[in-house]
N, C-alpha and C. Protein backbone atom coordinates (compact mmCIF):
# COMPACT_ATOMS: atom_id res chain seq x y z
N UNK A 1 -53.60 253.53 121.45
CA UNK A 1 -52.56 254.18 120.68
C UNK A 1 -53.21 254.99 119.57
N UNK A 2 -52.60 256.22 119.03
CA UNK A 2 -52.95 257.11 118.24
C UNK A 2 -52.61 256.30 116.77
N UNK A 3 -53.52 256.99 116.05
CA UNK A 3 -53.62 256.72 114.26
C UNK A 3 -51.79 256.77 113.65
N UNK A 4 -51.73 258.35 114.62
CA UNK A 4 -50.27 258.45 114.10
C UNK A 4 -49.03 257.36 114.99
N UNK A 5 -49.46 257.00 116.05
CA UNK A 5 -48.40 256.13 116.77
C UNK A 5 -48.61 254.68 115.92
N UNK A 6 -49.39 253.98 115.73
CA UNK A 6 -49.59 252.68 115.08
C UNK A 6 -49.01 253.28 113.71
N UNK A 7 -48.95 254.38 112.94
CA UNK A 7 -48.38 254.54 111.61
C UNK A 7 -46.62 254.20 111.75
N UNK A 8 -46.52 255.25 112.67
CA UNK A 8 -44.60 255.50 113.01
C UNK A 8 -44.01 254.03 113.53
N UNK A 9 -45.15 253.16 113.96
CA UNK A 9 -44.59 251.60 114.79
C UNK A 9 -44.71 250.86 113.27
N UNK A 10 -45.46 251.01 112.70
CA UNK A 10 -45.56 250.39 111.41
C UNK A 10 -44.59 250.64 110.59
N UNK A 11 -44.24 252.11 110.42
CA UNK A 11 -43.31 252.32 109.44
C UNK A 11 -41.88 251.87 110.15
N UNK A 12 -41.65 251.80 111.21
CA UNK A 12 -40.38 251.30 111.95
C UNK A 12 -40.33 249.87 111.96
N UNK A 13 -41.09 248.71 111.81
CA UNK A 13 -41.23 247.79 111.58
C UNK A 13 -40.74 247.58 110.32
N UNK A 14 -41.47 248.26 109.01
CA UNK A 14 -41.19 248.21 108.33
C UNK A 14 -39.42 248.32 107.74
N UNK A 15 -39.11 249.64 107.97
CA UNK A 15 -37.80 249.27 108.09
C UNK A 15 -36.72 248.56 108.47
N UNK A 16 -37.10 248.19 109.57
CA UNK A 16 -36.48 247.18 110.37
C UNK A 16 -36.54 245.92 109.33
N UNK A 17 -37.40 245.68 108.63
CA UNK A 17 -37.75 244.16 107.75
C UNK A 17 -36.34 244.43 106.63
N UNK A 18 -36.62 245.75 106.38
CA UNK A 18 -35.84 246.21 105.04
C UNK A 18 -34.41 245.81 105.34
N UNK A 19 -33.75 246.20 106.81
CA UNK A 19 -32.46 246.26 106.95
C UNK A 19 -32.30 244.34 106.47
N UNK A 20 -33.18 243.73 107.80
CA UNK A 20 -32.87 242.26 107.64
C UNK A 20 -32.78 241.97 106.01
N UNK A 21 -33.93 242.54 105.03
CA UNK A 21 -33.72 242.05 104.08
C UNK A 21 -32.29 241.82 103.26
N UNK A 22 -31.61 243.60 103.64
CA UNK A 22 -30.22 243.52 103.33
C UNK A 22 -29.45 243.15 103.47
N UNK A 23 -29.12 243.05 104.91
CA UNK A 23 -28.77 241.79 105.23
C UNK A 23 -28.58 240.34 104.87
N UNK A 24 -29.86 240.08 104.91
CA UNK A 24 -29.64 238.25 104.47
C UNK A 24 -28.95 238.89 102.73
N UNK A 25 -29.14 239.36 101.94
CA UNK A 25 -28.60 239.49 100.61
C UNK A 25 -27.18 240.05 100.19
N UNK A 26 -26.64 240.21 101.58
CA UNK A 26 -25.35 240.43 101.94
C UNK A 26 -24.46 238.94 101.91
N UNK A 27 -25.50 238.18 102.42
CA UNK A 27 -25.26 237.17 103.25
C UNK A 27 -25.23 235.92 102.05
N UNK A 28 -26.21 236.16 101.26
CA UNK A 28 -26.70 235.67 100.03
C UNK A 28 -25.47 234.64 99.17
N UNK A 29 -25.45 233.24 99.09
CA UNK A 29 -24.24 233.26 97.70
C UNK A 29 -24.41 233.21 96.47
N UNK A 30 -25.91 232.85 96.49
CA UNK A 30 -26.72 232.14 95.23
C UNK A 30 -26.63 233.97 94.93
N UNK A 31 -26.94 234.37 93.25
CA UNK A 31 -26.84 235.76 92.86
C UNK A 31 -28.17 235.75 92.79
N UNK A 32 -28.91 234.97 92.49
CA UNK A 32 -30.40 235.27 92.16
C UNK A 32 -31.21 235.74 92.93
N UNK A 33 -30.95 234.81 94.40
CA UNK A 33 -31.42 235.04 95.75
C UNK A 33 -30.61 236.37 96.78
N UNK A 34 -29.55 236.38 95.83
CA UNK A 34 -29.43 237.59 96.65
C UNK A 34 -29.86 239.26 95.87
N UNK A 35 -29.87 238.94 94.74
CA UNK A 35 -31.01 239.76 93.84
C UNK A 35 -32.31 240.01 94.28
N UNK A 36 -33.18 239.12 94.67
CA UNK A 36 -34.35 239.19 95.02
C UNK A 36 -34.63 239.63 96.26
N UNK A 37 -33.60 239.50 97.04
CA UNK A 37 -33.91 240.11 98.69
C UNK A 37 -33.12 241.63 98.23
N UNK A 38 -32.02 241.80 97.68
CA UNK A 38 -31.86 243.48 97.19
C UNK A 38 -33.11 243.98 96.66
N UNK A 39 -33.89 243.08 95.88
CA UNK A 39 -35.11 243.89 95.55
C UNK A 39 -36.84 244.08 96.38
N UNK A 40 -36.62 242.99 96.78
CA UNK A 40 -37.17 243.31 98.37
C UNK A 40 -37.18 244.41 99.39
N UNK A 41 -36.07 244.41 99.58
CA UNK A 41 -35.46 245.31 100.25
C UNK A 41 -35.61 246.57 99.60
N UNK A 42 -35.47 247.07 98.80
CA UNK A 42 -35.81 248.45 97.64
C UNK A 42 -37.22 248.90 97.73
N UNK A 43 -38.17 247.61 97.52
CA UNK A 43 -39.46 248.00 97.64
C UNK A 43 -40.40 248.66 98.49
N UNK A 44 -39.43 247.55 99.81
CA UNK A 44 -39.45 247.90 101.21
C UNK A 44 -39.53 249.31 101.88
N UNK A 45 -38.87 249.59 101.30
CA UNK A 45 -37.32 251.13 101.30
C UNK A 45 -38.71 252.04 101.02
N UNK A 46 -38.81 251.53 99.81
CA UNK A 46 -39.74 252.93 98.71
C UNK A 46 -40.78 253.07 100.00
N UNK A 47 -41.74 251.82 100.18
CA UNK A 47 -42.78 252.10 100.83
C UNK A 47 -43.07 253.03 102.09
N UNK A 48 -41.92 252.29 102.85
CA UNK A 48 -41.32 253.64 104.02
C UNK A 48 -41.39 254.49 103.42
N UNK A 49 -40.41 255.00 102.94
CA UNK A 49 -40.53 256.24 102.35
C UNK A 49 -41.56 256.97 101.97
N UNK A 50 -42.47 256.50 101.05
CA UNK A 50 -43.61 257.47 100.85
C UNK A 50 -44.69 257.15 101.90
N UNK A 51 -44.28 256.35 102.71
CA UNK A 51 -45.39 256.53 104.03
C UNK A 51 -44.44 257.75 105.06
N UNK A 52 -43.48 258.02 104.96
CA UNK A 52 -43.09 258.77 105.94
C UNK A 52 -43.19 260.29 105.01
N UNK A 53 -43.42 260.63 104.13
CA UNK A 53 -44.05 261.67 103.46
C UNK A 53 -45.32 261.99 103.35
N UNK A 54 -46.33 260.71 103.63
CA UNK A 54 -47.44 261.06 103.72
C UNK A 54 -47.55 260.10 105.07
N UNK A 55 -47.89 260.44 106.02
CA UNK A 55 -48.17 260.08 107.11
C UNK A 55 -49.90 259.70 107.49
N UNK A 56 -50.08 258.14 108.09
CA UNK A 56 -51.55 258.47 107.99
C UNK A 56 -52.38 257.62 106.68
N UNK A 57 -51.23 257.48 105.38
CA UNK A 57 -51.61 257.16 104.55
C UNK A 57 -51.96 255.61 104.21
N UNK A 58 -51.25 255.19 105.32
CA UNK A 58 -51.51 253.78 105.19
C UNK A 58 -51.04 253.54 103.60
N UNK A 59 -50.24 253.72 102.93
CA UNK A 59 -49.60 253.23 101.78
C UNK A 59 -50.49 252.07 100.97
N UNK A 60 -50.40 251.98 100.12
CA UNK A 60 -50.75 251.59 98.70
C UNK A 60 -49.86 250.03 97.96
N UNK A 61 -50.13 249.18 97.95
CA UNK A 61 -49.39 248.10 98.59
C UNK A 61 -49.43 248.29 96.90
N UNK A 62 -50.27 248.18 96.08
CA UNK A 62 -50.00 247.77 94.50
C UNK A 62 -49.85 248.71 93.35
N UNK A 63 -49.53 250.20 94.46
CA UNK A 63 -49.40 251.32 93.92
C UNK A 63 -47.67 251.42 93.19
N UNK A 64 -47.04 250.69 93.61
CA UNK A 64 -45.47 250.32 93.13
C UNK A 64 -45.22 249.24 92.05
N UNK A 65 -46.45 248.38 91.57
CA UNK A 65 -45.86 247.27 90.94
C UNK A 65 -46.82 248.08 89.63
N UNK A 66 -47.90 248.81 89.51
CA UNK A 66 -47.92 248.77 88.19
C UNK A 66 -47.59 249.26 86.96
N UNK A 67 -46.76 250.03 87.07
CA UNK A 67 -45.79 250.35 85.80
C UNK A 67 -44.86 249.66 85.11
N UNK A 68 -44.27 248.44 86.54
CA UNK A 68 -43.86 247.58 86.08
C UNK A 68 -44.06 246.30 85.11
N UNK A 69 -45.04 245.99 85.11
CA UNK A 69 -45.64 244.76 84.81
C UNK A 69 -45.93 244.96 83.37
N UNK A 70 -45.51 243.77 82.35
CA UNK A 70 -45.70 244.48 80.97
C UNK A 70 -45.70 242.53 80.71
């Protein structure tokens, strides 16, 4: 399989995780837990996303958490 076919199976995987995530936090009764899989799911989201803008890139796994962290 090509660089770019293992990327597009990856990033479709990926999404696929994202929906379930939404899912179960749909599903969620506890608010906390269903907070945490909405934010899961977001992160999820982002990563797709800027892997499907940069293709190839194999994404940046700790490139999203550090602005956050204080």
């Amino acid at each position: 399989m090509s660089v770019a076919g293992e990327s597009g199976n990856r990033t479709q995987q990926m999404r696929d995780k994202a929906q379930q995530l939404k899912e179960a936090a749909e599903r969620a009764t506890d608010p906390q837990e269903r907070q945490k899989l909405q934010e899961q799911a977001r992160r999820l989201q982002e990563q797709t996303e800027r892997q499907g803008q940069n293709p190839g890139a194999g994404g940046n796994r700790s490139q999203g958490t550090r602005g956050r962290e204080k």
